[in-house]
C-alpha atoms as a PDB file:
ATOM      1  CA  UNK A   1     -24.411 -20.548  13.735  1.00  0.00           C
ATOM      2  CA  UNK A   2     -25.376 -18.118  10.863  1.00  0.00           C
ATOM      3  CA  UNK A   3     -28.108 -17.652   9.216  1.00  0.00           C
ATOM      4  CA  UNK A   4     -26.510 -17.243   6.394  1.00  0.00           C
ATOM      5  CA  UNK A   5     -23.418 -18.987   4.105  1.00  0.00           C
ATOM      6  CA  UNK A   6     -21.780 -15.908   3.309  1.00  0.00           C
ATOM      7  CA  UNK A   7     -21.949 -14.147   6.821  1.00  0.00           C
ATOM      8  CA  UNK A   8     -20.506 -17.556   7.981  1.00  0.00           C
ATOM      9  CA  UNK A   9     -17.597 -17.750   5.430  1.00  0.00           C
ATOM     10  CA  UNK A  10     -17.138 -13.958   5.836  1.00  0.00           C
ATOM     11  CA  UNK A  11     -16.593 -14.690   9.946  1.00  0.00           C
ATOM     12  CA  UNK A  12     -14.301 -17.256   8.849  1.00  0.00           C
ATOM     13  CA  UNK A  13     -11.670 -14.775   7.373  1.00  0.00           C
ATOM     14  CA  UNK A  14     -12.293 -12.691   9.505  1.00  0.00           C
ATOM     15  CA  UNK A  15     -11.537 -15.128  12.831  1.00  0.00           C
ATOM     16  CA  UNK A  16      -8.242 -16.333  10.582  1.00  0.00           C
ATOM     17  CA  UNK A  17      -7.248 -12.689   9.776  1.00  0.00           C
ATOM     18  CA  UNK A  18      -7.615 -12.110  13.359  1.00  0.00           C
ATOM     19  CA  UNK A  19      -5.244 -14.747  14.561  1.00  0.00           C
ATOM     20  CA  UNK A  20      -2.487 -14.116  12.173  1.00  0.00           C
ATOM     21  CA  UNK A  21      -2.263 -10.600  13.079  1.00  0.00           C
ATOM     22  CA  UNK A  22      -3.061 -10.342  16.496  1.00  0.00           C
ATOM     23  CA  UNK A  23      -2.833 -13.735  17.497  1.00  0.00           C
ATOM     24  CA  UNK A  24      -6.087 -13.630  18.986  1.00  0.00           C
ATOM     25  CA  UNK A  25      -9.332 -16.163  18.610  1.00  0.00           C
ATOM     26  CA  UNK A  26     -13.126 -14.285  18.451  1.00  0.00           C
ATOM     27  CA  UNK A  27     -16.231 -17.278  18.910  1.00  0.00           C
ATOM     28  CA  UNK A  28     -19.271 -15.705  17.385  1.00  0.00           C
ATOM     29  CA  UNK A  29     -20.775 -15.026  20.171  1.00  0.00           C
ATOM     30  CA  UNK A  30     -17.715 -12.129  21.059  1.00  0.00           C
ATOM     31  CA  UNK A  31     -18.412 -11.244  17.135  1.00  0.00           C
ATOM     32  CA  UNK A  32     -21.507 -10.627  17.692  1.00  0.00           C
ATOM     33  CA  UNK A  33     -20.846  -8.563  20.794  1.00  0.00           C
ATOM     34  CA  UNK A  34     -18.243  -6.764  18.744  1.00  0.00           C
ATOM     35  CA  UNK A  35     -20.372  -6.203  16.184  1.00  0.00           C
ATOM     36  CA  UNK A  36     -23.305  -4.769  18.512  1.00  0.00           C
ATOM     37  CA  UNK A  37     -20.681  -2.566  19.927  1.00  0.00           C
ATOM     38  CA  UNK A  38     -20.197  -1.087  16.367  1.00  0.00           C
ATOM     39  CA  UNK A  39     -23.757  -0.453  15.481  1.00  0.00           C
ATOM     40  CA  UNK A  40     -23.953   1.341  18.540  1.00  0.00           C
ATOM     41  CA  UNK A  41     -21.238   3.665  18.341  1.00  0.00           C
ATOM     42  CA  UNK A  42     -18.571   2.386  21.156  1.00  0.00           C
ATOM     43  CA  UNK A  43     -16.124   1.979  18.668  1.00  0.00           C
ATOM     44  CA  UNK A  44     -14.145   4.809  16.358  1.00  0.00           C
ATOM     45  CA  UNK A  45     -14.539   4.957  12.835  1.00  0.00           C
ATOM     46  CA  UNK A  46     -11.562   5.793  11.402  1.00  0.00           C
ATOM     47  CA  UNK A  47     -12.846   5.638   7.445  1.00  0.00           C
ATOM     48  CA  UNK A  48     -15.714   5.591   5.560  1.00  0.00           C
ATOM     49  CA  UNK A  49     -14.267   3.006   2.789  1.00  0.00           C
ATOM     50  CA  UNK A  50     -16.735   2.491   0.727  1.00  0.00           C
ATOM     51  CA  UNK A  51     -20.845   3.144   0.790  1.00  0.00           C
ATOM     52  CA  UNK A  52     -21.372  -0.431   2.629  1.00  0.00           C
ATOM     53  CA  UNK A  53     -17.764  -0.681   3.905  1.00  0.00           C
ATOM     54  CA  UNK A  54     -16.040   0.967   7.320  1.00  0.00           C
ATOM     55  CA  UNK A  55     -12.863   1.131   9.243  1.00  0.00           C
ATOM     56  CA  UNK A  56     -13.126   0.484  12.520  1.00  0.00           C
ATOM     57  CA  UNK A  57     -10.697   0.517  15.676  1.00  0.00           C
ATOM     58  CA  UNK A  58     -11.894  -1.729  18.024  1.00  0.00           C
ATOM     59  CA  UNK A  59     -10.761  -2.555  21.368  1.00  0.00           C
ATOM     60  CA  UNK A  60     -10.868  -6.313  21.595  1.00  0.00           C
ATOM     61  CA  UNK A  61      -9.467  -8.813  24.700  1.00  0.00           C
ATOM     62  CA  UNK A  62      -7.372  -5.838  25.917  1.00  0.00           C
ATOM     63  CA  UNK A  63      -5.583  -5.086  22.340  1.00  0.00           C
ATOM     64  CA  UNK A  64      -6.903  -2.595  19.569  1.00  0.00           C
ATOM     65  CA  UNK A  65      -7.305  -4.232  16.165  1.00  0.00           C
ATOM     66  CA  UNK A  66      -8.379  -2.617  13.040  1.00  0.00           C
ATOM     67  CA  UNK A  67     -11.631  -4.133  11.638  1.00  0.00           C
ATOM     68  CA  UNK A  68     -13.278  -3.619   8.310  1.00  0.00           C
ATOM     69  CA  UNK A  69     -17.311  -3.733   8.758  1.00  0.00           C
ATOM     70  CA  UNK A  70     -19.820  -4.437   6.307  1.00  0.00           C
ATOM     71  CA  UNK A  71     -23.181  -2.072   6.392  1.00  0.00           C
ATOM     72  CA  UNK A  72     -25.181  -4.401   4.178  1.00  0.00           C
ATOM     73  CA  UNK A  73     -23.794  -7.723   5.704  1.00  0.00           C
ATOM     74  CA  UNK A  74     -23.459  -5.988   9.235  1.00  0.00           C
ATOM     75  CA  UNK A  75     -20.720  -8.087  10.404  1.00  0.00           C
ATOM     76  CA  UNK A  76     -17.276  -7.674  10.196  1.00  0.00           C
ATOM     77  CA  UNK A  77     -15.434  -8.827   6.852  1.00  0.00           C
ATOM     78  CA  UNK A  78     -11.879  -8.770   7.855  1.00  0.00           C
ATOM     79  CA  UNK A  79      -8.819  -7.564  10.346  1.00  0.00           C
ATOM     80  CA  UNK A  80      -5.822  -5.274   9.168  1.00  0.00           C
ATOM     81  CA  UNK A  81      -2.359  -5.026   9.969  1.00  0.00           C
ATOM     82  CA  UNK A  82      -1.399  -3.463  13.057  1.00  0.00           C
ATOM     83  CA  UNK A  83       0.314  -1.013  11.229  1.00  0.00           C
ATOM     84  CA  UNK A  84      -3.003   1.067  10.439  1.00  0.00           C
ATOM     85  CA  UNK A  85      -2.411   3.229  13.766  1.00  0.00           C
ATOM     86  CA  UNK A  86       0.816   4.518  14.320  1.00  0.00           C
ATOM     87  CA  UNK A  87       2.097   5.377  17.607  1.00  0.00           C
ATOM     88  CA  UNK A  88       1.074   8.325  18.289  1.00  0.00           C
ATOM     89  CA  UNK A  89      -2.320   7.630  17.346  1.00  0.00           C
ATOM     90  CA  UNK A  90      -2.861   9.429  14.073  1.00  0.00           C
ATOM     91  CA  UNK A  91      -4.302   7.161  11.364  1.00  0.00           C
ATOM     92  CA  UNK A  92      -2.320   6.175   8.206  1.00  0.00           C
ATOM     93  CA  UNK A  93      -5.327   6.882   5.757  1.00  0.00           C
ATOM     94  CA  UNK A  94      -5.233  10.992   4.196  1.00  0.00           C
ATOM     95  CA  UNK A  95      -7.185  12.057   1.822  1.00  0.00           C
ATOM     96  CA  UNK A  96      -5.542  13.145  -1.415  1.00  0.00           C
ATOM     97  CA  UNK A  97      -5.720  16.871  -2.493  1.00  0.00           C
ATOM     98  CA  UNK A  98      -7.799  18.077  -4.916  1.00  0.00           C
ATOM     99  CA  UNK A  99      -5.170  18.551  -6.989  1.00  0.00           C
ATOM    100  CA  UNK A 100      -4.070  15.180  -7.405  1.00  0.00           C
ATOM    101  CA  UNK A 101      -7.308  13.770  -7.637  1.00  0.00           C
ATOM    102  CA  UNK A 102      -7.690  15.963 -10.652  1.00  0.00           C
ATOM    103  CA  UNK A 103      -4.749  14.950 -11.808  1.00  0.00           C
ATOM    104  CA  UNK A 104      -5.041  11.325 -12.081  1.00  0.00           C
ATOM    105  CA  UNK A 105      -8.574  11.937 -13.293  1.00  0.00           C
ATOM    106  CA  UNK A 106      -6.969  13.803 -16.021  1.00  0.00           C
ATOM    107  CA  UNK A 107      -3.879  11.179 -16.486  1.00  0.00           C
ATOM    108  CA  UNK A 108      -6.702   8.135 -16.904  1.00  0.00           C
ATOM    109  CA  UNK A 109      -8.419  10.260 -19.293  1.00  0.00           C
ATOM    110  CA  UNK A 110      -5.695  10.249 -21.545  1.00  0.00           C
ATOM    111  CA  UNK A 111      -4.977   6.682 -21.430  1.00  0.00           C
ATOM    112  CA  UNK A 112      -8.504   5.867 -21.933  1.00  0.00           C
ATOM    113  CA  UNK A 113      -8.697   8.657 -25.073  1.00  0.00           C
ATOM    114  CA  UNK A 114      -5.489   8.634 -26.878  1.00  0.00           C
ATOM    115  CA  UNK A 115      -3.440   5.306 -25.126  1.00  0.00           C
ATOM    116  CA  UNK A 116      -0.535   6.981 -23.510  1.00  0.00           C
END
């Protein structure tokens, strides 16, 4: 068991994210090992999310799944689609240009200023 409530309800959706999309069960003792894995670089990361939040592939029971890990938590918070690596291997996630990033920047400015 966990230490703590939220790490346990966090492995919960993660175990039932896991067996709707890959049909696969995880006990937390293969979490854990998953998890240990992570920390310790066995695993790709395929984005940097957020400050506390990464995508991971990880090899798990033979099949690669796509995992979202938690930095401050350290454990993993849920499972994506299998659609988040294509065939060939290249990842779905691109960074936008500069350009558009400017350009939304400047589009929620003037919604925020004027209300268009």
């Amino acid at each position: 068991m966990y230490k703590n409530q939220i790490v346990q309800d966090t492995f919960e959706h993660a175990r039932t994210r896991l067996m709707e999309r890959y049909g696969l069960d995880i006990s937390p003792e293969e979490h854990d090992k998953v998890i240990d894995q992570i920390q310790l670089g066995f695993h790709e990361c395929i984005k940097k999310q957020s400050n506390t939040r990464r995508v991971y592939s990880v090899t798990f029971k033979g099949e690669e799944a796509v995992c979202i890990y938690s930095t401050s938590r350290k454990c993993i918070v849920t499972f994506l689609h299998k659609t988040h690596i294509s065939d060939n291997g290249n990842r779905r996630w691109k960074k936008k240009s500069k350009k558009i990033r400017r350009a939304n920047r400047a589009a929620h400015y003037r919604k925020k200023v004027y209300g268009l």
